[in-house]
PDB file of N, CA and C in Angstrom:
ATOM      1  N   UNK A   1       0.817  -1.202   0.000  1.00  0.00           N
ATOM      2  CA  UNK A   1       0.000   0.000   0.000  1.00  0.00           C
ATOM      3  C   UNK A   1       0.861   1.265   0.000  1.00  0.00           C
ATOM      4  N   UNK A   2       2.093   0.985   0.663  1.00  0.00           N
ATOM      5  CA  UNK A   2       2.470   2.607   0.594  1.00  0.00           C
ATOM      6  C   UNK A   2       3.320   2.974  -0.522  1.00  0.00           C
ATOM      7  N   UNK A   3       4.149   1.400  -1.558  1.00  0.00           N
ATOM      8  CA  UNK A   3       4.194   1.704  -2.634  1.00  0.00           C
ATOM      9  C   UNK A   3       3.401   2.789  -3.718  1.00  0.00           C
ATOM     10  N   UNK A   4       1.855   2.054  -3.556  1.00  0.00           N
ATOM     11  CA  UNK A   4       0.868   2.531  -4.654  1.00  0.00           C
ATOM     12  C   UNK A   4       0.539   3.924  -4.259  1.00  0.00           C
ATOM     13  N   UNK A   5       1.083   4.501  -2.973  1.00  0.00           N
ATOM     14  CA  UNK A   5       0.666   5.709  -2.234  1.00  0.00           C
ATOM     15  C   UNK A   5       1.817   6.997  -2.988  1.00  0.00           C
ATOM     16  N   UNK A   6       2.804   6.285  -2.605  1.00  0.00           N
ATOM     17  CA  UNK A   6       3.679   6.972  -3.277  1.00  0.00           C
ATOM     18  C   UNK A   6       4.225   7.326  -4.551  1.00  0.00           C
ATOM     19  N   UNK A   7       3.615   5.895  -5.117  1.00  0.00           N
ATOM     20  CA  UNK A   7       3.786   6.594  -6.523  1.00  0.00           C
ATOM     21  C   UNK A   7       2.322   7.789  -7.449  1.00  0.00           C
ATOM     22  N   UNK A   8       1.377   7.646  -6.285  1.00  0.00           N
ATOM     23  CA  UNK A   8       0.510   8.285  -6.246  1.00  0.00           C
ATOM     24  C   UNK A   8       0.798  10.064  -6.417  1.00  0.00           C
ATOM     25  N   UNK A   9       1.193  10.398  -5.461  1.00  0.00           N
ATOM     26  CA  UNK A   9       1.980  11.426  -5.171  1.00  0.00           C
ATOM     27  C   UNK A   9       3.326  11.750  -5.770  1.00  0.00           C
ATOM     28  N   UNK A  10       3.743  11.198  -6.608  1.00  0.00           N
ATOM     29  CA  UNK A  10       5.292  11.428  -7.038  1.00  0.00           C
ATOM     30  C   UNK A  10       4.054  11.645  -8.787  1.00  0.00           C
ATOM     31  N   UNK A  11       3.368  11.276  -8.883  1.00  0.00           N
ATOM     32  CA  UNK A  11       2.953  11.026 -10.052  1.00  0.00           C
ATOM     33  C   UNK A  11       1.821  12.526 -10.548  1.00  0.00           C
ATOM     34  N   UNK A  12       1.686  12.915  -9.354  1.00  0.00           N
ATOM     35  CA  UNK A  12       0.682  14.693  -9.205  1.00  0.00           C
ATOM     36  C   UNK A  12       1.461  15.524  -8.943  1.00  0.00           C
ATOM     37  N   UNK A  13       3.003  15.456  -8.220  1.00  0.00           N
ATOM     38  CA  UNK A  13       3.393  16.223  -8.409  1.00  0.00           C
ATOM     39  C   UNK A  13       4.295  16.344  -9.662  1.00  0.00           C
ATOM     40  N   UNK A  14       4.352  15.237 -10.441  1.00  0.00           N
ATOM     41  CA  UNK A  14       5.389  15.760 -11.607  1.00  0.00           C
ATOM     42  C   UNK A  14       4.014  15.757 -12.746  1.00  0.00           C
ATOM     43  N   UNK A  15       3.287  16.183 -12.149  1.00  0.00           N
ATOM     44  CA  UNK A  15       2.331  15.919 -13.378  1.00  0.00           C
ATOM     45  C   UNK A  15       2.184  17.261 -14.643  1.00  0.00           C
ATOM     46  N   UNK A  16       2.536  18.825 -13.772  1.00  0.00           N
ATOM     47  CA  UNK A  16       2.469  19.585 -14.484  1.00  0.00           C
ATOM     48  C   UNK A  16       3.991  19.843 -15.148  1.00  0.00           C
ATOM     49  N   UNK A  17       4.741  19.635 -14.614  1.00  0.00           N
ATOM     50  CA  UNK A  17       6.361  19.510 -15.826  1.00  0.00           C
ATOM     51  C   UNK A  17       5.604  18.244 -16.957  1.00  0.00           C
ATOM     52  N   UNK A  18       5.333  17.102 -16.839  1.00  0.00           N
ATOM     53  CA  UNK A  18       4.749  16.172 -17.916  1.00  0.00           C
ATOM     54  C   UNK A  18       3.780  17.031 -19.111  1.00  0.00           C
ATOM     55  N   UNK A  19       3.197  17.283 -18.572  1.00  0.00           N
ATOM     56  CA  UNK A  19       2.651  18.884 -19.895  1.00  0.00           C
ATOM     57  C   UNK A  19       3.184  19.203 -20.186  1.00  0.00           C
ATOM     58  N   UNK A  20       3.330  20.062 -19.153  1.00  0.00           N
ATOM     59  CA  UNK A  20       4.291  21.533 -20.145  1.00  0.00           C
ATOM     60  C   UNK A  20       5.366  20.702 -21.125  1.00  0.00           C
ATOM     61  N   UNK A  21       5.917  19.447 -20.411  1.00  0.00           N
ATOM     62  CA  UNK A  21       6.793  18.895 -21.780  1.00  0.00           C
ATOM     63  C   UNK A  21       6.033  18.194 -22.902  1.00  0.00           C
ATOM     64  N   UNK A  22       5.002  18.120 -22.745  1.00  0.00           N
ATOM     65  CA  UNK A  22       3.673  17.160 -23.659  1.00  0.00           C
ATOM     66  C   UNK A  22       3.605  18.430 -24.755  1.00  0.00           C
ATOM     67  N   UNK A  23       2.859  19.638 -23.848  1.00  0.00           N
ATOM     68  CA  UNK A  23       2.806  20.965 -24.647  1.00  0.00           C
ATOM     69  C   UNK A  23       3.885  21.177 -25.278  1.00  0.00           C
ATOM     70  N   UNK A  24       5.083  21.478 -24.861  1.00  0.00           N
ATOM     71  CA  UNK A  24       5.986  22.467 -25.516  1.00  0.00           C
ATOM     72  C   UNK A  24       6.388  21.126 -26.894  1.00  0.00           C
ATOM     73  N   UNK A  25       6.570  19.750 -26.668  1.00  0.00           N
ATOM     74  CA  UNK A  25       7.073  18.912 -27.625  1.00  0.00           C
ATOM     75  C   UNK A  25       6.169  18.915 -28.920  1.00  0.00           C
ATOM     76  N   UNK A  26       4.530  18.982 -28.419  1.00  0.00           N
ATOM     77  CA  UNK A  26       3.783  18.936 -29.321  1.00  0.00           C
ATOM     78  C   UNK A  26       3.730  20.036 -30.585  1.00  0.00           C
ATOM     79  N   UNK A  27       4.214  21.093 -30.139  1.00  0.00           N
ATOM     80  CA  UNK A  27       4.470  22.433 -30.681  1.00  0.00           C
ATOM     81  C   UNK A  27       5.545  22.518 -31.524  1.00  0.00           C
ATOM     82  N   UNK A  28       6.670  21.766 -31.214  1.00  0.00           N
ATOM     83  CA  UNK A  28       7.714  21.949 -31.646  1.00  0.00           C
ATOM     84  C   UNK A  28       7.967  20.797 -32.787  1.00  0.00           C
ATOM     85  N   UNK A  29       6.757  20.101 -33.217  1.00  0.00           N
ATOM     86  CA  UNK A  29       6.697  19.228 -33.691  1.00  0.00           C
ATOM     87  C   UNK A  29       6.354  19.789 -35.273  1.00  0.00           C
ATOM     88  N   UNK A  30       6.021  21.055 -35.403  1.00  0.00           N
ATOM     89  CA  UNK A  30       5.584  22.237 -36.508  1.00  0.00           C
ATOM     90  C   UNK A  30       6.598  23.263 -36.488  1.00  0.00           C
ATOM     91  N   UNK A  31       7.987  22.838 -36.284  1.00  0.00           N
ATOM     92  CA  UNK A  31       9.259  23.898 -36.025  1.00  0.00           C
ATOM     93  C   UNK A  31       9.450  24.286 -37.252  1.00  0.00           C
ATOM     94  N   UNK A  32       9.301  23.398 -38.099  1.00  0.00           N
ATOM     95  CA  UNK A  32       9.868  23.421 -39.459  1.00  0.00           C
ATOM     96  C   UNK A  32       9.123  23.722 -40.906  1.00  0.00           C
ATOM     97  N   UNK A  33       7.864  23.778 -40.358  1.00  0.00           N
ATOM     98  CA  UNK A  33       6.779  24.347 -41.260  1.00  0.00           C
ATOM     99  C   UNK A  33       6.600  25.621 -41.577  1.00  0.00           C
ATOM    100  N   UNK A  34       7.261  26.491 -40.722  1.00  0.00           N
ATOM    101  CA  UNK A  34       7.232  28.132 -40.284  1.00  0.00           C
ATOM    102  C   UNK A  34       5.979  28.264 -39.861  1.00  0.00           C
ATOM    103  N   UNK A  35       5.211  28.058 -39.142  1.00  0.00           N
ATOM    104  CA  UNK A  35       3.936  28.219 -38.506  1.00  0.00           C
ATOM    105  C   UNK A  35       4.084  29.423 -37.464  1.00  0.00           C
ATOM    106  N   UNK A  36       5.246  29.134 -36.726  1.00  0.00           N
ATOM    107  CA  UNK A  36       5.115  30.186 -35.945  1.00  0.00           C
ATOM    108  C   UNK A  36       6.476  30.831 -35.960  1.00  0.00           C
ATOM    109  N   UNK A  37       6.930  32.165 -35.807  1.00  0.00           N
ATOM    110  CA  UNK A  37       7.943  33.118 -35.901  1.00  0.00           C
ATOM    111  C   UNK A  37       9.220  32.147 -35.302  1.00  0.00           C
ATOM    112  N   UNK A  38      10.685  32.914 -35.883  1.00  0.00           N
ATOM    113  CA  UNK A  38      11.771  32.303 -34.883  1.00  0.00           C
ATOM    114  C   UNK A  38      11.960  32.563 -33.583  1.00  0.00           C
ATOM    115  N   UNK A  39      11.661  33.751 -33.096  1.00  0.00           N
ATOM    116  CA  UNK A  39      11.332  33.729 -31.559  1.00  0.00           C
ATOM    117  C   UNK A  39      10.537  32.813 -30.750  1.00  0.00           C
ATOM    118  N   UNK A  40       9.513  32.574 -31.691  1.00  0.00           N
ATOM    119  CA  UNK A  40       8.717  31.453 -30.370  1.00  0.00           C
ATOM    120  C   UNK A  40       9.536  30.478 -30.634  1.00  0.00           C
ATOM    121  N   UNK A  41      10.065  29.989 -31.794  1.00  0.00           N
ATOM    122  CA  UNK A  41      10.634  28.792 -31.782  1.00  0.00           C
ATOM    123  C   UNK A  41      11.996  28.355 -30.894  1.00  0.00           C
ATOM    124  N   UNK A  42      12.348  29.534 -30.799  1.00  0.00           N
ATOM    125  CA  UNK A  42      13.507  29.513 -29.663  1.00  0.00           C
ATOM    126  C   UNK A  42      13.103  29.345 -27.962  1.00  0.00           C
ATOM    127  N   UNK A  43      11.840  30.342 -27.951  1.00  0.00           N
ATOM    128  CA  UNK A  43      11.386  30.300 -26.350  1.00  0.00           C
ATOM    129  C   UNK A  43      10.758  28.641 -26.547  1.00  0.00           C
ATOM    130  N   UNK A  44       9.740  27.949 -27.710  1.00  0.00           N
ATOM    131  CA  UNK A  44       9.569  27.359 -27.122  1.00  0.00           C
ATOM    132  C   UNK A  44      10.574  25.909 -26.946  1.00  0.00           C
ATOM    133  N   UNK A  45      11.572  25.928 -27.468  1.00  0.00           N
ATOM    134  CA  UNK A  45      13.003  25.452 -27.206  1.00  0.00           C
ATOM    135  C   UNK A  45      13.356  24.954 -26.048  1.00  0.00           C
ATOM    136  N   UNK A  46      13.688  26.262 -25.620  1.00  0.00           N
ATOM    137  CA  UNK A  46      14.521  26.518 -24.310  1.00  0.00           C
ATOM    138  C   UNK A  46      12.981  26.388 -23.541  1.00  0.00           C
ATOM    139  N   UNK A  47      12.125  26.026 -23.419  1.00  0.00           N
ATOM    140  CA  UNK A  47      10.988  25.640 -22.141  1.00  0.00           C
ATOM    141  C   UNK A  47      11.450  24.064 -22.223  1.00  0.00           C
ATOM    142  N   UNK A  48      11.265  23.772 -23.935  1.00  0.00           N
ATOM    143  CA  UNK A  48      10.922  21.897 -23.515  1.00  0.00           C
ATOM    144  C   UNK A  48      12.172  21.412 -23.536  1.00  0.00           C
ATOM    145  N   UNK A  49      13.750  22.525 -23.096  1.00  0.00           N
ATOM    146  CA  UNK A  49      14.908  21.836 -22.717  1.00  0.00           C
ATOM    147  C   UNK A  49      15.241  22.460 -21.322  1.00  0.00           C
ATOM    148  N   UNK A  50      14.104  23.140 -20.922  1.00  0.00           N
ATOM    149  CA  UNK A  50      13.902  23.143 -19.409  1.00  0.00           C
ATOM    150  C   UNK A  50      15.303  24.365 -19.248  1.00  0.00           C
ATOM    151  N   UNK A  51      15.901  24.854 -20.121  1.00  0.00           N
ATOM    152  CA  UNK A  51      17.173  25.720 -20.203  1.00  0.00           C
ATOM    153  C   UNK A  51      15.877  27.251 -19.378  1.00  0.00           C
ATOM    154  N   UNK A  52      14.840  27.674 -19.978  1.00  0.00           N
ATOM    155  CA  UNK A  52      14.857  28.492 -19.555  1.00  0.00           C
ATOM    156  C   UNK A  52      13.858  28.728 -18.187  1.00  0.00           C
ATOM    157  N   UNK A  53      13.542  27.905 -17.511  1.00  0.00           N
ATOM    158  CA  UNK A  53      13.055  27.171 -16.039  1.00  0.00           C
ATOM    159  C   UNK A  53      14.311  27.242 -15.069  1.00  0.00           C
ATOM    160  N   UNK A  54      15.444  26.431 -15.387  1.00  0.00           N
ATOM    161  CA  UNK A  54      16.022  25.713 -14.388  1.00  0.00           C
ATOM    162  C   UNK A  54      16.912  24.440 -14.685  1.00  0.00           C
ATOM    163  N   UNK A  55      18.498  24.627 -14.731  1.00  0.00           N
ATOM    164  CA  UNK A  55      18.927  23.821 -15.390  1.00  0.00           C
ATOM    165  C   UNK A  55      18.691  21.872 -14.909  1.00  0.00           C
ATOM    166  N   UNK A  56      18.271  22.143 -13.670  1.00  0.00           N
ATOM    167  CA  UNK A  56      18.535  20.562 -13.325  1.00  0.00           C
ATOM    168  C   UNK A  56      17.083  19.503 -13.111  1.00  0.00           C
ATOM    169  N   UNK A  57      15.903  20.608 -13.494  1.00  0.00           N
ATOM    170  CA  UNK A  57      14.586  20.617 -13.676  1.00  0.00           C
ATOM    171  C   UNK A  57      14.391  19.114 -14.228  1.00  0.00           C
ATOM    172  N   UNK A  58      15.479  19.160 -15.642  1.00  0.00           N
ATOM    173  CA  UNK A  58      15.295  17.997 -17.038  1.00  0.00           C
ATOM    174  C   UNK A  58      15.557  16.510 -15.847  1.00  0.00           C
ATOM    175  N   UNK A  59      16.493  16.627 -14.963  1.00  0.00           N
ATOM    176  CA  UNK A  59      17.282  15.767 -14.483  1.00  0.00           C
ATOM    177  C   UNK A  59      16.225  15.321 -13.269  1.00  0.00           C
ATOM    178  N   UNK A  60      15.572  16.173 -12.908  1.00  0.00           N
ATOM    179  CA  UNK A  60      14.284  15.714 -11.922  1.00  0.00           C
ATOM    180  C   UNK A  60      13.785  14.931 -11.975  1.00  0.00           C
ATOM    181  N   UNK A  61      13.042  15.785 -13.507  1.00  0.00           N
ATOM    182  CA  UNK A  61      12.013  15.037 -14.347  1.00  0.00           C
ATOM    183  C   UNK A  61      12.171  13.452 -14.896  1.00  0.00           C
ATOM    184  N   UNK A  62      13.404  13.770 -14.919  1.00  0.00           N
ATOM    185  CA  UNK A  62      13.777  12.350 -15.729  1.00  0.00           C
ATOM    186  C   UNK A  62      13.829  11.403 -14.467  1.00  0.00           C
ATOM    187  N   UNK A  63      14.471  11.016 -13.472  1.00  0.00           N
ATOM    188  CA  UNK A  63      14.165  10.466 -12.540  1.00  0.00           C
ATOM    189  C   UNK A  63      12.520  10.436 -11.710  1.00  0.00           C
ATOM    190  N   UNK A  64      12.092  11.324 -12.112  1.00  0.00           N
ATOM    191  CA  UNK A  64      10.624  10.848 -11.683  1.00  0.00           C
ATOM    192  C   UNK A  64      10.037  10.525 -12.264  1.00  0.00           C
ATOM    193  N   UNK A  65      10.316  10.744 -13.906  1.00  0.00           N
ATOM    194  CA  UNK A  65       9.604   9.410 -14.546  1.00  0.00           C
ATOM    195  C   UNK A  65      10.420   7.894 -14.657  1.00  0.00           C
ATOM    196  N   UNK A  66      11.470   8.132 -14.269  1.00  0.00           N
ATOM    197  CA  UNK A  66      12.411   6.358 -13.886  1.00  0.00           C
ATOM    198  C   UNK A  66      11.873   5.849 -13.104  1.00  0.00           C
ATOM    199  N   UNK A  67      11.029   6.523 -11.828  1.00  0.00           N
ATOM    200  CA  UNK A  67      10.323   5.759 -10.238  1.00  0.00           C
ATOM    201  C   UNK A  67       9.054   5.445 -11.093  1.00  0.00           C
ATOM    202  N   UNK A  68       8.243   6.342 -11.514  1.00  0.00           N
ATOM    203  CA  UNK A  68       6.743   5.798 -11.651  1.00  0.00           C
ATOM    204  C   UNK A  68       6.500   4.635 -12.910  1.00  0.00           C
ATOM    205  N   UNK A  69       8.034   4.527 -13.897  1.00  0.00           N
ATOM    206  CA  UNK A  69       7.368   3.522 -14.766  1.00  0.00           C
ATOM    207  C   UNK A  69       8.176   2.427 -13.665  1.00  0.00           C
ATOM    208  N   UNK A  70       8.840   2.018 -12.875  1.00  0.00           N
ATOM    209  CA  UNK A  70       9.760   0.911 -12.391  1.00  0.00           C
ATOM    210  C   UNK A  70       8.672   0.997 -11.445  1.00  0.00           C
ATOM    211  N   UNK A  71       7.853   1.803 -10.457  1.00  0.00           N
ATOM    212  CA  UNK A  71       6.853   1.843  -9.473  1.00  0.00           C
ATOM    213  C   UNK A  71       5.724   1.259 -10.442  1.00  0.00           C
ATOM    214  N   UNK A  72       5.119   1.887 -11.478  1.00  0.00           N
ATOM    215  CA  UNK A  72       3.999   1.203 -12.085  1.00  0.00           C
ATOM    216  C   UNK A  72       3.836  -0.132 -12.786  1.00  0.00           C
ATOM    217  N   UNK A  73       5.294  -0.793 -13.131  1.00  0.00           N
ATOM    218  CA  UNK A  73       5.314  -2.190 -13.487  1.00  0.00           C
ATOM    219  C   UNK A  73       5.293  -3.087 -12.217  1.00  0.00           C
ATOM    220  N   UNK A  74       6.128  -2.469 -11.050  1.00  0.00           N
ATOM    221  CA  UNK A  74       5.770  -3.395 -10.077  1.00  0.00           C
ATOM    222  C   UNK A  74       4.203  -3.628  -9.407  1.00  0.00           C
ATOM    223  N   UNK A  75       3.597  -2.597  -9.664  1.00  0.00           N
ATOM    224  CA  UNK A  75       2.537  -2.376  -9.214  1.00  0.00           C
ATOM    225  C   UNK A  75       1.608  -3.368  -9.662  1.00  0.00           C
ATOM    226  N   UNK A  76       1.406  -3.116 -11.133  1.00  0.00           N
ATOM    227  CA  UNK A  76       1.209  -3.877 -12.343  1.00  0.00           C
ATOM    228  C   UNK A  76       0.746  -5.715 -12.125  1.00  0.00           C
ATOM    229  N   UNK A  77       2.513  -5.833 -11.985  1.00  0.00           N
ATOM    230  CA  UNK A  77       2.503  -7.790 -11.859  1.00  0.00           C
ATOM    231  C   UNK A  77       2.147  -7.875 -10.015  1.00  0.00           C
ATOM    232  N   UNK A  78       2.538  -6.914  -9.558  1.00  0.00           N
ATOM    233  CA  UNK A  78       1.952  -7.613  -7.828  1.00  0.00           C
ATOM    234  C   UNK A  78       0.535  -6.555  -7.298  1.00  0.00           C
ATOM    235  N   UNK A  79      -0.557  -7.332  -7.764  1.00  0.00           N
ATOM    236  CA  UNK A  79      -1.652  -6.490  -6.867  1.00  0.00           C
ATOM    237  C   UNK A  79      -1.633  -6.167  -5.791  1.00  0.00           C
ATOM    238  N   UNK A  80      -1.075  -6.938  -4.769  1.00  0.00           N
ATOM    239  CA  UNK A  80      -1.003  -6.572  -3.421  1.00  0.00           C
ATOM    240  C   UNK A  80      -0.375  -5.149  -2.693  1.00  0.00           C
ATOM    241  N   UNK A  81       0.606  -5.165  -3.836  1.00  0.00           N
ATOM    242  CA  UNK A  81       1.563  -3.402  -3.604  1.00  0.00           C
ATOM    243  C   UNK A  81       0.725  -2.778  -3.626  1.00  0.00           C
TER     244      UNK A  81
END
């Protein structure tokens, strides 16, 4: 139980960096179409490389999504967790 608790909570709080990188990737996915000016394409850059947030933000993120998929497979094969 306090597995499934915790990944509960590790999983709401990284939930709004998971957007904003959902958002900013989805966007940047039309970089090359010219859709939108070179300025946004730079700001929105430097958001979804977390450069203009906070350099160690990426490195968070990335470890909190290493716990919740290694937390959600265990979860997964043992109901009891």
């Amino acid at each position: 139980m306090r597995l499934r608790k915790l990944h509960r909570i590790v999983a709401i709080i990284l939930a709004p960096f998971i957007l904003l990188l959902a958002l900013t990737g989805s966007s940047l996915f039309f970089r090359k179409s010219g859709v939108y000016e070179k300025e946004i394409k730079e700001f929105l850059i430097s958001l979804h490389t977390w450069e203009i947030i906070a350099p160690y933000v990426g490195l968070f993120l990335g470890l909190g999504l290493l716990f919740l998929v290694i937390s959600g497979t265990i979860l997964f094969f043992n109901k009891r967790a």
